[in-house]
Protein backbone atom coordinates (compact mmCIF):
# COMPACT_ATOMS: atom_id res chain seq x y z
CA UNK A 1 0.00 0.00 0.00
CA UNK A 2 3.17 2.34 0.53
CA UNK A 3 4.67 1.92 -2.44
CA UNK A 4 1.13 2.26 -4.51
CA UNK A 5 -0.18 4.96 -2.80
CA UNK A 6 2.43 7.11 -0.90
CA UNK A 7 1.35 10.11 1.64
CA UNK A 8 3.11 13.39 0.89
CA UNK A 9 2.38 14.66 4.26
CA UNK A 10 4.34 17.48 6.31
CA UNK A 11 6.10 17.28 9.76
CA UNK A 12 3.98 15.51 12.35
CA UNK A 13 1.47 13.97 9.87
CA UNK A 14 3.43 10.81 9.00
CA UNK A 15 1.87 7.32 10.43
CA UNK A 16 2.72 3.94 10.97
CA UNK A 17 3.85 2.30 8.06
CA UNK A 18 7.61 0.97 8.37
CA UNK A 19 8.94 -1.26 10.68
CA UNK A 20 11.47 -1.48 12.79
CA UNK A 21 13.20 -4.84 13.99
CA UNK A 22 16.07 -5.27 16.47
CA UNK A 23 17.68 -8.16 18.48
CA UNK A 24 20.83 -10.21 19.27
CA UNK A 25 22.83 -11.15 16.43
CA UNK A 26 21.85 -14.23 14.09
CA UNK A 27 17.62 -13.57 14.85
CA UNK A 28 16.56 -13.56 11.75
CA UNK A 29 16.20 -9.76 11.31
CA UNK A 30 17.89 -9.40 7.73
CA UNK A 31 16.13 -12.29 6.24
CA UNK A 32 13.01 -11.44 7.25
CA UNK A 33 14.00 -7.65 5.25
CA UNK A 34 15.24 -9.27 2.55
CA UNK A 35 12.34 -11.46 1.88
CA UNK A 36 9.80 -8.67 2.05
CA UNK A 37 12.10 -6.72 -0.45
CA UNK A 38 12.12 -9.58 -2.28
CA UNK A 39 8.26 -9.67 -2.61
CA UNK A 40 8.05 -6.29 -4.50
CA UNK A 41 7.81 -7.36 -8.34
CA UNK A 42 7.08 -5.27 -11.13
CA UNK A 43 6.81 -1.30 -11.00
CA UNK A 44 6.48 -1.32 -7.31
CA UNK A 45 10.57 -2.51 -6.83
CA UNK A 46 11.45 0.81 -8.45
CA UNK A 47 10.02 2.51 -5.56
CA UNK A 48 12.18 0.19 -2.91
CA UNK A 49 15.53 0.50 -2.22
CA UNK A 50 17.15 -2.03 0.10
CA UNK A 51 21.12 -0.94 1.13
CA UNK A 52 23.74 -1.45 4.36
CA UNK A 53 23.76 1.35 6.81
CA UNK A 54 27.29 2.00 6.20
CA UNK A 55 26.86 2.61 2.48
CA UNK A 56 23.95 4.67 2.69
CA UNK A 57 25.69 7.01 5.18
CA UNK A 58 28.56 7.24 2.97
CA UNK A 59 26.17 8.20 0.37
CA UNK A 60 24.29 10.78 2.60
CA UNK A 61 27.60 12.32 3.62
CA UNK A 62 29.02 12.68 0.32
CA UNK A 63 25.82 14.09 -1.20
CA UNK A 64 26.39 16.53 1.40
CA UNK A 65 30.25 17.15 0.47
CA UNK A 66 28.44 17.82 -3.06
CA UNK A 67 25.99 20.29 -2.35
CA UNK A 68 27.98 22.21 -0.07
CA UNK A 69 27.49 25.81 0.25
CA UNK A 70 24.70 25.52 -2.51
CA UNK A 71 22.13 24.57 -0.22
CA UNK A 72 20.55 26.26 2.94
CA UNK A 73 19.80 23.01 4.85
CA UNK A 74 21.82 19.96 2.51
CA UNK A 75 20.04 17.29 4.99
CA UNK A 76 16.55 18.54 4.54
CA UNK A 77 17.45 18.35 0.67
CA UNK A 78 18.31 14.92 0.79
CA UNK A 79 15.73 13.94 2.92
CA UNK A 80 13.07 15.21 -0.21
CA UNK A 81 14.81 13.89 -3.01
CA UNK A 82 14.97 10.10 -0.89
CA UNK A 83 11.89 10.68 -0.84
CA UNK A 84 11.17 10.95 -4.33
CA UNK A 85 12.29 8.21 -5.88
CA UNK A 86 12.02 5.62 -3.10
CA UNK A 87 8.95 5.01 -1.01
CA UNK A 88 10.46 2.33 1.22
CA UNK A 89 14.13 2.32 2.18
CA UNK A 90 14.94 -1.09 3.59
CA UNK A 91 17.76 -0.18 5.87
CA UNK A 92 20.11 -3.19 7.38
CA UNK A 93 22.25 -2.75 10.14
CA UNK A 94 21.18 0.73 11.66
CA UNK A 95 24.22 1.32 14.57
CA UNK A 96 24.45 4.67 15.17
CA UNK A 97 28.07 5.47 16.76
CA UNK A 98 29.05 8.75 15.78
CA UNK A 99 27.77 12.15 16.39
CA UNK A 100 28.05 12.79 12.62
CA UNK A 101 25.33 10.28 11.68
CA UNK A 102 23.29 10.90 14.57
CA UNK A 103 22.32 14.26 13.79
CA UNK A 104 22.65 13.77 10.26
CA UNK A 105 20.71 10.92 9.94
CA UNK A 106 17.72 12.70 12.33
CA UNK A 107 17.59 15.30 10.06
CA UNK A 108 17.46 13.16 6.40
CA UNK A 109 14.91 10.59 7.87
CA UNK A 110 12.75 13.36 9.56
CA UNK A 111 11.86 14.99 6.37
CA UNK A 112 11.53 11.40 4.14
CA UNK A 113 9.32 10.33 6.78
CA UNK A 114 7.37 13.49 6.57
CA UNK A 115 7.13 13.48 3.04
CA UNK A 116 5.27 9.53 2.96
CA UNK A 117 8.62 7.63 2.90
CA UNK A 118 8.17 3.93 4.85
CA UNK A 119 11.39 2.80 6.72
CA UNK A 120 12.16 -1.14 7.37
CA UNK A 121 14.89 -1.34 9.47
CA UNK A 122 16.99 -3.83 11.32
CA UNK A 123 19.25 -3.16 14.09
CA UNK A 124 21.05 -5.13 16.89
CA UNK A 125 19.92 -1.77 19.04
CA UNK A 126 16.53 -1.21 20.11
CA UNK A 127 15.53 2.28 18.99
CA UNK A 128 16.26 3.87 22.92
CA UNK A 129 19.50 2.22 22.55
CA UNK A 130 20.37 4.02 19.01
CA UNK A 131 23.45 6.34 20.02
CA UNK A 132 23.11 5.85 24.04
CA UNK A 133 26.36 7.64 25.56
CA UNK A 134 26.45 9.95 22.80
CA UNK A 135 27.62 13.52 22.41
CA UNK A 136 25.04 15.74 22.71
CA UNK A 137 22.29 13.07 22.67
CA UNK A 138 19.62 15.06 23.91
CA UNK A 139 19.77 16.63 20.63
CA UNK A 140 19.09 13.09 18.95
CA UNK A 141 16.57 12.02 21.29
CA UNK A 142 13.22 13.40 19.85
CA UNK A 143 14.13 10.79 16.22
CA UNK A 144 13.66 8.11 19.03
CA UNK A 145 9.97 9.44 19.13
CA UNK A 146 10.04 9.99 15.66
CA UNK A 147 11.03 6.49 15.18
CA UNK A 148 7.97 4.77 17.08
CA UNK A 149 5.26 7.07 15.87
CA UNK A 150 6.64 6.12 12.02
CA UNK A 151 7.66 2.28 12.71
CA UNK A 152 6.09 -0.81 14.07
CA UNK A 153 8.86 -2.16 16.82
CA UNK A 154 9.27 -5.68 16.10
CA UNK A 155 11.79 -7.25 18.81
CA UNK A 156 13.25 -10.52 17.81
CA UNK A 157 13.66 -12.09 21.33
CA UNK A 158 15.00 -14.87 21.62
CA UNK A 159 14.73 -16.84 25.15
CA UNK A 160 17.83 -19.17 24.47
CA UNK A 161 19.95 -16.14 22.75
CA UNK A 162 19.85 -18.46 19.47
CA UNK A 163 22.51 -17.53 16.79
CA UNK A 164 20.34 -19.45 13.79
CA UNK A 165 23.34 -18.31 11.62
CA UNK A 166 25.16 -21.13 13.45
CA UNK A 167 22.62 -23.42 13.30
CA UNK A 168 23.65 -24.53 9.63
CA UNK A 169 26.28 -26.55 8.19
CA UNK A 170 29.48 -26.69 9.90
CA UNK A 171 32.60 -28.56 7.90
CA UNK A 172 35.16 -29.38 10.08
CA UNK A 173 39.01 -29.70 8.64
CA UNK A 174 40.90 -32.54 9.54
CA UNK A 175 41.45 -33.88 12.96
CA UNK A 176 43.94 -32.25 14.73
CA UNK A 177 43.84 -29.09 11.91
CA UNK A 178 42.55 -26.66 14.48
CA UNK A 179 40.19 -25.08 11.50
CA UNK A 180 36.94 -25.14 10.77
CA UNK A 181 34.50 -23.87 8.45
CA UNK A 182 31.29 -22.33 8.88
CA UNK A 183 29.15 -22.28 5.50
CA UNK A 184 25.29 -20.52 5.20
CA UNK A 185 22.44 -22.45 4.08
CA UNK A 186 20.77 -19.28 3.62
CA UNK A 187 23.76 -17.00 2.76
CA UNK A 188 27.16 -17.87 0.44
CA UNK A 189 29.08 -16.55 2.88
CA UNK A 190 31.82 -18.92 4.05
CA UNK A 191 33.87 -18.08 6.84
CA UNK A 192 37.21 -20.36 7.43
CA UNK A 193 39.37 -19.61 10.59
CA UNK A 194 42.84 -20.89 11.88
CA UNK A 195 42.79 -20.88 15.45
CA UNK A 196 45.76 -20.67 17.84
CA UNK A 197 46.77 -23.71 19.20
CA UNK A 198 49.40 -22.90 22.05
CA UNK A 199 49.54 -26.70 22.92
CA UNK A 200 51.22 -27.93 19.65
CA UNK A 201 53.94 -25.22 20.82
CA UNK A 202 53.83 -24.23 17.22
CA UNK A 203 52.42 -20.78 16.74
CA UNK A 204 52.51 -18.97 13.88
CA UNK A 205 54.25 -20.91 11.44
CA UNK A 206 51.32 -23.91 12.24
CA UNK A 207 48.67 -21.13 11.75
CA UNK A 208 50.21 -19.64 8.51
CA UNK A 209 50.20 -23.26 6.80
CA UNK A 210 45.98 -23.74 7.91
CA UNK A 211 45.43 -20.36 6.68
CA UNK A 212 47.55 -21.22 3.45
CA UNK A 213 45.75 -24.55 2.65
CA UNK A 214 42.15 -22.22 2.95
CA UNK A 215 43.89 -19.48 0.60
CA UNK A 216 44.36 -22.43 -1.93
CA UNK A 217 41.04 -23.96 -1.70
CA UNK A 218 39.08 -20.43 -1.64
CA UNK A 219 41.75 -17.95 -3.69
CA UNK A 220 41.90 -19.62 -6.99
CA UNK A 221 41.22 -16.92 -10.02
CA UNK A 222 38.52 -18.09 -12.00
CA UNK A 223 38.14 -15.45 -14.10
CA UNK A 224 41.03 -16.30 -16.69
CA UNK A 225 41.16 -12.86 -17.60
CA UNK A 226 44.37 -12.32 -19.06
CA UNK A 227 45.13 -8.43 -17.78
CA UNK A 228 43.87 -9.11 -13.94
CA UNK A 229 45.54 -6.78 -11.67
CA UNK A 230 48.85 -8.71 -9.80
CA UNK A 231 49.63 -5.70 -8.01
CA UNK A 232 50.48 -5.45 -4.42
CA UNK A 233 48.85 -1.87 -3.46
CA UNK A 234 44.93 -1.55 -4.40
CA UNK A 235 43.71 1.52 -5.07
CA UNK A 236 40.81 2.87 -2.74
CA UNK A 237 38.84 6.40 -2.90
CA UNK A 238 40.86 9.74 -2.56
CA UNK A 239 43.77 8.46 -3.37
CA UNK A 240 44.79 6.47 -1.33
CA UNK A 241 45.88 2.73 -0.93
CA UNK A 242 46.06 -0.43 1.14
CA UNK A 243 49.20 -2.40 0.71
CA UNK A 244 48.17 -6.39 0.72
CA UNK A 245 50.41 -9.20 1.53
CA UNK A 246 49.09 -11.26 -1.01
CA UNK A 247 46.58 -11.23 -4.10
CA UNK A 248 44.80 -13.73 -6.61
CA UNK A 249 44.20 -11.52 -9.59
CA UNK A 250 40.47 -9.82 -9.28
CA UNK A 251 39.11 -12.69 -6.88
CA UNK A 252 41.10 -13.09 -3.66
CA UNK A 253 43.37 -10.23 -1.36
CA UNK A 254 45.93 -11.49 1.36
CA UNK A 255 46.15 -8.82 4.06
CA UNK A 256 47.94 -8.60 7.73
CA UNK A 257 45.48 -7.76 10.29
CA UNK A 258 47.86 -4.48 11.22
CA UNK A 259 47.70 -3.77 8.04
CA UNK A 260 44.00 -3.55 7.25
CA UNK A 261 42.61 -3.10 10.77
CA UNK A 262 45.13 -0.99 12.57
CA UNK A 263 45.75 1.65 9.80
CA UNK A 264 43.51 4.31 8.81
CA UNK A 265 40.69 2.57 7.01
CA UNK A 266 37.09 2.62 7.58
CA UNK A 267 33.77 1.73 6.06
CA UNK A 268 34.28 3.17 2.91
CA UNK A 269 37.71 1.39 2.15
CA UNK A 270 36.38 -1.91 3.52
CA UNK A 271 33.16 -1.03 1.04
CA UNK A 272 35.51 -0.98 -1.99
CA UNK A 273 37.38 -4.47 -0.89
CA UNK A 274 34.28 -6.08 -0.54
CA UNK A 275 33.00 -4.98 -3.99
CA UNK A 276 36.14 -5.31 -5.65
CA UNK A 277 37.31 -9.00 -4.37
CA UNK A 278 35.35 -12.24 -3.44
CA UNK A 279 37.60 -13.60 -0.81
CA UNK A 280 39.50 -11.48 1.56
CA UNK A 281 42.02 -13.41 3.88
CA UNK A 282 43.35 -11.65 6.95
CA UNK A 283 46.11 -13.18 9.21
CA UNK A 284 46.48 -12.96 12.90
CA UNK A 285 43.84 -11.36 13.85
CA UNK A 286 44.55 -11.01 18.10
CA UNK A 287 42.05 -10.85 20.93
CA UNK A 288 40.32 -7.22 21.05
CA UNK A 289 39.93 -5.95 24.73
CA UNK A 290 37.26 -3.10 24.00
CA UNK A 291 38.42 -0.92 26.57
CA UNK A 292 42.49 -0.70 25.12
CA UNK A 293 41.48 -2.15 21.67
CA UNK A 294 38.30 -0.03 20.67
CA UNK A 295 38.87 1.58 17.21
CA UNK A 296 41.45 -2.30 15.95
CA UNK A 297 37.75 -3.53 17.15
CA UNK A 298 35.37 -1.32 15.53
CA UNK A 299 37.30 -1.42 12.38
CA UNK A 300 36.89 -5.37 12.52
CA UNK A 301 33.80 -5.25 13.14
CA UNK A 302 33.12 -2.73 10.49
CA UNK A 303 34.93 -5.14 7.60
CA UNK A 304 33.24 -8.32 8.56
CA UNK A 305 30.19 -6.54 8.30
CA UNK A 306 31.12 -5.40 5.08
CA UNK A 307 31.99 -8.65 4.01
CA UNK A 308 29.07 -10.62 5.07
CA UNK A 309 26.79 -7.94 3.75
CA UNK A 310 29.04 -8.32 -0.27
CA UNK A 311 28.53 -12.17 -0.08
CA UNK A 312 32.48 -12.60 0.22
CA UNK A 313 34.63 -15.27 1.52
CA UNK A 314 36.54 -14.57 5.08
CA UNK A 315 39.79 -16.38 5.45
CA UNK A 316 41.32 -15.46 9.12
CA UNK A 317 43.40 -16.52 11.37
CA UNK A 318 43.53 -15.79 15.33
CA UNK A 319 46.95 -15.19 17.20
CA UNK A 320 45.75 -16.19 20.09
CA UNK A 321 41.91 -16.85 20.40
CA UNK A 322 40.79 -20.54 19.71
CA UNK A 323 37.15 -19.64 18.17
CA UNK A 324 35.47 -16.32 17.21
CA UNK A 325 34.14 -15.79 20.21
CA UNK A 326 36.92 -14.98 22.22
CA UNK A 327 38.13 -12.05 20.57
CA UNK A 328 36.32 -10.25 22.28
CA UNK A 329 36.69 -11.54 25.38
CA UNK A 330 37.66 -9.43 28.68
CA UNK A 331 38.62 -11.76 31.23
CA UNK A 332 40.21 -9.39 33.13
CA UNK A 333 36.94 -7.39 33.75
CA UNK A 334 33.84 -9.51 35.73
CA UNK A 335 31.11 -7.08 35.46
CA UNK A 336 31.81 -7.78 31.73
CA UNK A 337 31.70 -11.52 31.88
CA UNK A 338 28.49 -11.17 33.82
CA UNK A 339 25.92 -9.19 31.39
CA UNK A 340 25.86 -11.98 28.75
CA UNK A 341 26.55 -11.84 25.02
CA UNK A 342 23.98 -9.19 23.99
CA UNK A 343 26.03 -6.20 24.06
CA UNK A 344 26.91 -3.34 21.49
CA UNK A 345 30.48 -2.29 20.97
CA UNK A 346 29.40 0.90 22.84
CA UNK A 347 27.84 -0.75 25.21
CA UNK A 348 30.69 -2.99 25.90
CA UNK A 349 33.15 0.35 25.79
CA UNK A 350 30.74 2.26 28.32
CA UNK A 351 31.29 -0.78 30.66
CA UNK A 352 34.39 -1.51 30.86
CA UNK A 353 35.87 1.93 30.57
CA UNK A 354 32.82 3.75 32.90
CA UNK A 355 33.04 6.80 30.26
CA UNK A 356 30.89 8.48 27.27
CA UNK A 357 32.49 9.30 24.54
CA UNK A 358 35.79 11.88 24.38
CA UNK A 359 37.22 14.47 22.61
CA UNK A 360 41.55 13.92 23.76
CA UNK A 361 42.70 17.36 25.09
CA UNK A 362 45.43 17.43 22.27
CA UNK A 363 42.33 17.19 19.40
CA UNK A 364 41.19 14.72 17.62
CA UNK A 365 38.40 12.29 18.74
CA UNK A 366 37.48 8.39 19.95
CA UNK A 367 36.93 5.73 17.85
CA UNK A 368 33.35 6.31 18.27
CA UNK A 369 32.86 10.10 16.84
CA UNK A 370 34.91 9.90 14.21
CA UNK A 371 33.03 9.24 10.13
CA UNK A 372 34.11 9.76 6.77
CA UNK A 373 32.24 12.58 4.96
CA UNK A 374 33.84 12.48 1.74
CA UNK A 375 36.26 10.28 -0.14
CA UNK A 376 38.89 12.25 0.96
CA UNK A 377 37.42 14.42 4.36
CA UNK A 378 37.15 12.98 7.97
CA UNK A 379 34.60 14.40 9.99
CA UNK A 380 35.95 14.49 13.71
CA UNK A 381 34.10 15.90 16.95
């Protein structure tokens, strides 16, 4: 009904017609988005766009970057023309971190929803959670209202904090390997880790050759196409580069976890990796205490997201973790053992480190209010 017969009201008209749906990780909450925008056929899929939260934020920010000085209020503008050629915006992984996006993203979805625009959202947050220990979140507050009067709030409980991702095929390597596979019956993604294995006394060398043998199986170019790119250092936006440590033509790129999560990169470079290569491999990654580890974690985060979003291969190895689930793992802190495994980055971060986010007294900003505007701008609080 949306998409056939959209309201162009005005601010404080709009009604329930999106929905919103949130929950612990693996609930369901993306395939349940993708198969309603899967049931718009015909003329009505022009009207519905379905994107990533990261890449429609880039898009926001550098439609902003564009119409610079040119326009009195660039969010409001963006805001009307969203709303003009898309009736429902199917929006996956809303996590609002930064102070950036927070007000930006208030102001754009304020004026599509006042101009008939339906949101369907999904979000590990539930929508009083969106941005808590923010800068200046009073000032956000009011799109929390905003929010419920436009959305149905659909929460995805789950009483035994089910991952269904995980209930699905596992293929174990060979006894003794210490590597495993995880593969999708609902999703391509494959994700193949070599864990540490400080027993066998062999370290890095033993997790090298596991990651190797998954590089081999996974890597192979398929494309056959005779000028694919052997290069070392791939080009990304602005510029700039990434340096890998390895690469299989157009198809597969080799990189150190230093390299590609403790450098300067961020959504937008991890955007073009995932569109550019169908296997990305990255080697000892470590265990990521939030509270000295925050932005090495966030950026991890960020690039699996990425990934899984692009349908690509992970190949990773952990330095010292045994399974996925310890790198994140504080056992030095007990209040953060105790709250379970339902909790944000930021919530994790707030925790462990008892403080909101900071500007440093020498400039510059967290992890947490820092975003990219631009191809080649950084937005910093």
């Amino acid at each position: 009904d949306v998409v056939a017969a959209p309201t162009a009201g005005t601010a404080g008209t709009a009604s329930i017609v999106g929905c919103y749906m949130h929950g612990g990780v693996g609930r369901g909450k993306t395939m349940l988005m993708d198969a309603l925008f899967r049931s718009f056929e015909g003329d009505a899929r022009e009207w519905v766009r379905r994107v990533h939260f990261h890449a429609f934020m880039l898009e926001v920010h550098a439609r902003l970057f564009a119409l610079g000085a040119a326009s009195r209020d660039g969010c409001a503008a963006i805001g009307e023309e969203l709303a003009s050629t898309t009736r429902v915006l199917c929006l996956d992984e809303i996590e609002i971190s930064d102070v950036a996006d927070a007000m930006v993203f208030k102001r754009v979805m304020g004026v599509y929803f006042a101009r008939g625009g339906a949101l369907v959202g999904t979000s590990n947050s539930a929508p009083d959670g969106l941005y808590r220990g923010g800068i200046n979140r009073a000032a956000f507050a009011p799109f929390i209202r905003t929010l419920r009067e436009t959305c149905e709030i659909v929460d995805l409980v789950s009483v035994d904090n089910v991952d269904y991702r995980r209930v699905a095929e596992r293929r174990d390597g060979a006894p003794g390997t210490a590597a495993a596979a995880y593969s999708s019956p609902l999703y391509s993604q494959t994700i193949v880790f070599a864990a540490a294995d400080a027993s066998r006394g062999q370290g890095l060398a033993r997790r090298r050759a596991l990651l190797t043998r998954a590089w081999d199986e996974y890597a192979q170019e398929t494309s056959h196409a005779s000028k694919a790119s052997t290069s070392l250092v791939i080009p990304l936006a602005g510029g700039r580069s990434i340096r890998a440590e390895a690469r299989s033509g157009e198809r597969a790129a080799w990189f150190s976890f230093a390299t590609i999560c403790g450098g300067n990169f961020g959504p937008i470079d991890y955007l073009a990796l995932a569109q550019r290569f169908k296997v990305v491999c990255i080697e000892d990654v470590p265990s990521l205490p939030i509270f000295s580890a925050e932005n090495e974690a966030r950026r991890f985060v960020n690039c699996v997201d990425i990934l899984y979003e692009h349908d690509c291969v992970l190949l990773a190895s952990f330095a010292s973790a045994t399974s996925p689930d310890e790198i994140f793992q504080n056992t030095s802190n007990a209040k953060t053992r105790s709250t379970g495994d339902e909790l944000t980055l930021r919530q994790r971060t707030a925790l462990e480190s008892n403080e909101d986010i900071f500007v440093s007294a020498v400039g510059g900003s967290s992890g947490r209010s820092t975003t990219m505007t631009s191809e080649t701008t950084e937005w910093s609080a």
